[in-house]
Structures are given as structure tokens and as C-alpha cells.
Protein backbone atom coordinates (compact mmCIF):
# COMPACT_ATOMS: atom_id res chain seq x y z
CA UNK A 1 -72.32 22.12 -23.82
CA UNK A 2 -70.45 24.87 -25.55
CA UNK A 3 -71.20 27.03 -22.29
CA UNK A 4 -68.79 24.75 -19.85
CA UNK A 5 -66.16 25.43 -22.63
CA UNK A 6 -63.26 28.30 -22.00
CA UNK A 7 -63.61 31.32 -23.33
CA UNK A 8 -60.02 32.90 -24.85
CA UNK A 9 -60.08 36.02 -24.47
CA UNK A 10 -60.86 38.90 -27.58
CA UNK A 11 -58.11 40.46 -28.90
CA UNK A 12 -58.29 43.69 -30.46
CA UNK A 13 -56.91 44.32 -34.32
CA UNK A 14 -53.65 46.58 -34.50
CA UNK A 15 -54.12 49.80 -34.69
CA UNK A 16 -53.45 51.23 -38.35
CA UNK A 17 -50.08 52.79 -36.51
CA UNK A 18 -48.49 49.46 -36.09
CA UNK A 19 -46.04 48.61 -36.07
CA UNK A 20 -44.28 51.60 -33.71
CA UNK A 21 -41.42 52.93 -36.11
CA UNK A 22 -38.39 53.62 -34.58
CA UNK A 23 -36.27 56.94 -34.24
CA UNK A 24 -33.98 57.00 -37.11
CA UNK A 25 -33.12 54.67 -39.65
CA UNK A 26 -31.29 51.79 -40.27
CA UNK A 27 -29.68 49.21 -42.65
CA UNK A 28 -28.07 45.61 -42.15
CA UNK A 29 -26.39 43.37 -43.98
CA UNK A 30 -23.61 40.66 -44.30
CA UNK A 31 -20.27 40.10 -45.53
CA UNK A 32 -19.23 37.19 -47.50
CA UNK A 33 -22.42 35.64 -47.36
CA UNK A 34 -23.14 32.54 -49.06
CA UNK A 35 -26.35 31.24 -48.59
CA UNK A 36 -29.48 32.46 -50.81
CA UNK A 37 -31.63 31.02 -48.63
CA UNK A 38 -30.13 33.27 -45.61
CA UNK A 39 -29.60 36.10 -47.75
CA UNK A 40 -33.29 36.14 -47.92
CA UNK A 41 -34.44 35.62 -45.05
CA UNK A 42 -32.34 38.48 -43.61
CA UNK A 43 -33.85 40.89 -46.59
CA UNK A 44 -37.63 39.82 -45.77
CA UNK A 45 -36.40 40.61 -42.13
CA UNK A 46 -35.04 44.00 -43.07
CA UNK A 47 -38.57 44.73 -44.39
CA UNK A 48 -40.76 43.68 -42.07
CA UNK A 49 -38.72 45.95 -39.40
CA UNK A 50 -38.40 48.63 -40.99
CA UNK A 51 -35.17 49.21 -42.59
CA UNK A 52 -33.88 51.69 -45.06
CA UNK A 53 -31.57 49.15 -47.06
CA UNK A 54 -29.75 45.96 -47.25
CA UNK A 55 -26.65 45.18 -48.36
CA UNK A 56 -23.93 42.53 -49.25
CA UNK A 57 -20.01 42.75 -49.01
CA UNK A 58 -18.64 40.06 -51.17
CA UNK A 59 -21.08 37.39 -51.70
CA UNK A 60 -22.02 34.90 -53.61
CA UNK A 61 -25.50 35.90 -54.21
CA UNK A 62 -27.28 38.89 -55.01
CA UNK A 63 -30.76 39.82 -54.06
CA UNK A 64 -32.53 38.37 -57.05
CA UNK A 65 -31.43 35.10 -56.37
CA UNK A 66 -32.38 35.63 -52.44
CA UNK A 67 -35.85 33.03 -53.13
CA UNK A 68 -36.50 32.99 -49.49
CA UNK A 69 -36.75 36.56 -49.64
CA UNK A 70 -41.07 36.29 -49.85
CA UNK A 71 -41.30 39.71 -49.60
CA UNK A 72 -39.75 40.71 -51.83
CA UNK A 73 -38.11 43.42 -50.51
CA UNK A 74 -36.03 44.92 -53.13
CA UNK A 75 -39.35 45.98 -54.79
CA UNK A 76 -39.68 48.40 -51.48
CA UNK A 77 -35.88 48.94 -50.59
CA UNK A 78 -32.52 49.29 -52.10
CA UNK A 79 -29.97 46.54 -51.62
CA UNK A 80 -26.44 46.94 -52.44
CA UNK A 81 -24.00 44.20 -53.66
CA UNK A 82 -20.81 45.51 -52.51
CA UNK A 83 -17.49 43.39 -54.09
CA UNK A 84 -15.44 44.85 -51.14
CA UNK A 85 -14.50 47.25 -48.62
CA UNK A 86 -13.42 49.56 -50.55
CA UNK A 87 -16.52 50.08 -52.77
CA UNK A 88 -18.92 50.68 -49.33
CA UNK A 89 -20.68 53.58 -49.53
CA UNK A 90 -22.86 54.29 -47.00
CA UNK A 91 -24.43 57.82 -46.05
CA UNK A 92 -22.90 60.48 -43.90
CA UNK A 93 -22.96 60.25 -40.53
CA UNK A 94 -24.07 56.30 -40.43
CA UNK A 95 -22.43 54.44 -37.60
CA UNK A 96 -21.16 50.69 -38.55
CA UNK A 97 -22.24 48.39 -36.28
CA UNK A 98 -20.79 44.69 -36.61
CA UNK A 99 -22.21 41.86 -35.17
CA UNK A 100 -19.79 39.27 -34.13
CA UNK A 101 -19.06 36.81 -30.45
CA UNK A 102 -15.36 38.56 -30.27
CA UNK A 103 -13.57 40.00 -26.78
CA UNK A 104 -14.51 43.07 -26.17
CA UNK A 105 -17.61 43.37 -27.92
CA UNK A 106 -20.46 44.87 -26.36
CA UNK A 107 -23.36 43.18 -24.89
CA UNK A 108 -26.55 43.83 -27.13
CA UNK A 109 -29.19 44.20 -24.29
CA UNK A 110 -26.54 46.82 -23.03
CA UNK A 111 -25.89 48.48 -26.09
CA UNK A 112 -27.10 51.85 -27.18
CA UNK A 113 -28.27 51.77 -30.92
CA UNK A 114 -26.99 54.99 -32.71
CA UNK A 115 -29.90 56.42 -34.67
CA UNK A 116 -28.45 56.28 -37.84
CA UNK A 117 -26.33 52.63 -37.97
CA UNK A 118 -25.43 50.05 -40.77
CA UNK A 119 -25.24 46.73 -39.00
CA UNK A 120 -23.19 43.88 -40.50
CA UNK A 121 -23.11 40.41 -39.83
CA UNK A 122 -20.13 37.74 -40.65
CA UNK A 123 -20.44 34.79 -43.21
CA UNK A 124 -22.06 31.34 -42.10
CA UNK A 125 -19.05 29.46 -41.48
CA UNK A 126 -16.51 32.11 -40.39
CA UNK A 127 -16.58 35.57 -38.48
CA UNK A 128 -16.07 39.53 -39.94
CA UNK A 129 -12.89 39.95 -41.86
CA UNK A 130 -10.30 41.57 -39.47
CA UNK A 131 -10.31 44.25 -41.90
CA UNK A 132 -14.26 45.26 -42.03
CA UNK A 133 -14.06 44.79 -37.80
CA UNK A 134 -11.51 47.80 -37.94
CA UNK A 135 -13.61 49.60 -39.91
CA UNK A 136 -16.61 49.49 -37.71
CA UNK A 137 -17.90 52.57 -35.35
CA UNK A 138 -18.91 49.55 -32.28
CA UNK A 139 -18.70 45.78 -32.15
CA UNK A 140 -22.01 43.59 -30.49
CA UNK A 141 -22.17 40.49 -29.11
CA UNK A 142 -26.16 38.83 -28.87
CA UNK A 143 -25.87 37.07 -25.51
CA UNK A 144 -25.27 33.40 -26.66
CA UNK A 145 -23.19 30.59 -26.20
CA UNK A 146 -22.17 29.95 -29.45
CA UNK A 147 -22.77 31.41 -32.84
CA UNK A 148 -26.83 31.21 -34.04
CA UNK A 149 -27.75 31.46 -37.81
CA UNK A 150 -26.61 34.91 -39.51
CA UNK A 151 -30.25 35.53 -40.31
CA UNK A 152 -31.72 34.94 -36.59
CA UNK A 153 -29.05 36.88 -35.34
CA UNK A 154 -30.02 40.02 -37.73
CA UNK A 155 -33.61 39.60 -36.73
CA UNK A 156 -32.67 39.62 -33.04
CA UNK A 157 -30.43 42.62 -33.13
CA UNK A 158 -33.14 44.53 -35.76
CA UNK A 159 -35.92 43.57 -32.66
CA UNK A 160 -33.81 45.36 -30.42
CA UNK A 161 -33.25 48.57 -32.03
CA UNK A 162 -37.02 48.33 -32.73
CA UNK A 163 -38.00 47.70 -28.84
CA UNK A 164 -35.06 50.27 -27.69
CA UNK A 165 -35.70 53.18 -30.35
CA UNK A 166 -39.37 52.64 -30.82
CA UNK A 167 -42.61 53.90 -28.21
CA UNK A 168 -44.26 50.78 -26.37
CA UNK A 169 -45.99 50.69 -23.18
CA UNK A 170 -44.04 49.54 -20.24
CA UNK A 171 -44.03 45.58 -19.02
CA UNK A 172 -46.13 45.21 -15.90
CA UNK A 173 -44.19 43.99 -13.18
CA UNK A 174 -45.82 40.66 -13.47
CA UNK A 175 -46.41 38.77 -16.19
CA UNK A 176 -48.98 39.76 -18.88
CA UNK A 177 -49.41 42.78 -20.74
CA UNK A 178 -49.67 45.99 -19.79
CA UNK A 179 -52.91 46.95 -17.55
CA UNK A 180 -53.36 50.32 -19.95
CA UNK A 181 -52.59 50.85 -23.24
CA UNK A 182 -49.49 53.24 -24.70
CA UNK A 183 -50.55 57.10 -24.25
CA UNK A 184 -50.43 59.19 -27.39
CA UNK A 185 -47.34 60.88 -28.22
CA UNK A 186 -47.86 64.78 -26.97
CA UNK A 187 -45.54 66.51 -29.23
CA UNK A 188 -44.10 69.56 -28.32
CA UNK A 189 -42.53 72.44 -30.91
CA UNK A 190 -38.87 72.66 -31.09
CA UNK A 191 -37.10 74.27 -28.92
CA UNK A 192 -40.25 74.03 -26.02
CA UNK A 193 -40.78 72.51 -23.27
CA UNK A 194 -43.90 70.95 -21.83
CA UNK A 195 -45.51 72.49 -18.95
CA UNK A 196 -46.68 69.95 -16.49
């Protein structure tokens, strides 16, 4: 009987190299955040792709009180509780990147991440202060019709620096995986080029 039953198909483990890193490095974070709850799922995010910090520009919660935050992540990473603008320090050469539905903003799936960027996200019920949106290198917009929870929308934009920045093999034009797996990475010294 258990011979007329489908099959599904064998999947092989990761390979001890997964997740692919991306180029460069990264932190995100939100201003005037008020939610623990989102606070840590954006943190336990931030870990599990990757990034180099998290931080906080005047909210009500630091990231011992993030519970949500299963991870744990400030074991692994720095966060920063910023009280305001003015106390941001972030390291040289780090483009802001704000994350907000405003005119003019760029598309994500358009958008070129800059190897070195901070992202920030606005508060639940409200948008960046006019002042931080000044401040910041580019402004993004994630393709929606209206605003989606601050902590989805960090894990979306955080998945697309990761599938942008980071080696995967290509989609098959139809659906499905790809037919071969990625190629290993030929590296070539600086200053070389390959010979094909």
C-alpha cells in the first residue's frame, strides 16, 4: 500500500556556507519605536540576516526589554539606544537609508543597496521625523499599498539587500529551482583579471 503513495522528493541539508553573506555590512533600526514586541522581532531579524548592529532613536524600549527578541541578539551584536538625532553615531562612510511610503522615494526592487548602509524605519503609528528624513543619504519605498508592520517591513528590505548583495544561482525561467547548483566563487588576486 505504501508503494501507490507519492514520493516528495529528498532534499539535501544546507551546505555549512549557508546562508550566502552579503558584500558589506549593514545595520537597521527604528525611530520612536514603541512596541517591545516589534522591537524584537526586528532585532531577531537583524540576526538571522546578518547584520552588524541594531539600533533605536528615541524609544520607549530598549533591547532588554525586546522579549520577542528569541534570539537574543544583543548577546551576538551591539544595539544602540539613541535619545535623538543628535547623539547618532554611526561609522564613517555608512549611508542612511530610511524606509518610509513618501513622494519621491525610491522603489526597493529598484534600489541599489550601498554596501555599507544604516537603514531606519518610522514608529508604528506615524512616519520618520521630517528631521531624521533630511538627514538620510536615500529614501525607499517597499512596493505596497499602505503601510505593513515596522518589523515585516525591516525583514523585507534586510531580504533584499541579502538576495541583491549576496551570490545565489539564477531563477530558471520557469518555475522551480534552479536545474544546477551555484558555481564556486573563483577568486581572483587584486588588481587581476581572469583569463577566460
Amino acid at each position: 500500500m505504501s508503494e501507490d503513495l507519492p514520493t516528495s522528493p529528498a532534499y539535501p541539508p544546507p551546505p555549512p556556507s549557508w546562508p550566502p553573506r552579503a558584500r558589506g555590512y549593514f545595520a537597521i533600526g527604528a525611530e520612536r519605536m514603541s512596541k517591545s514586541l516589534n522591537l524584537g522581532n526586528l532585532m531577531r531579524s537583524a540576526h538571522a540576516f546578518g547584520a552588524s548592529f541594531t539600533f533605536t532613536i528615541g524609544s520607549n524600549y530598549s533591547a532588554m526589554e525586546a522579549y520577542a527578541d528569541t534570539s537574543r541578539s544583543q548577546l551576538h551584536m551591539p544595539h544602540y539606544n539613541w535619545r535623538g538625532l543628535d547623539e547618532i553615531a554611526f561609522p564613517r562612510g555608512v549611508k542612511l537609508v530610511g524606509i518610509e511610503l513618501v513622494e519621491g522615494a525610491i522603489d526597493l526592487p529598484s534600489f541599489r543597496h550601498p554596501l555599507q548602509a544604516a537603514y531606519v524605519l518610522g514608529p508604528e503609528r506615524g512616519s520618520l521625523s521630517e528631521p531624521l528624513l533630511a538627514r538620510c543619504d536615500y529614501v525607499v519605498k517597499i512596493p505596497t499599498s499602505f503601510c505593513v508592520n515596522v518589523a515585516m517591513a525591516g525583514a523585507i528590505v534586510m531580504y533584499d539587500r541579502v538576495k541583491s548583495l549576496a551570490r545565489f544561482a539564477d531563477r530558471p525561467i520557469h518555475e522551480g529551482g534552479p536545474a544546477s547548483p551555484l558555481a564556486p566563487a573563483s577568486h581572483s588576486p587584486l588588481g587581476k583579471t581572469r583569463k577566460g
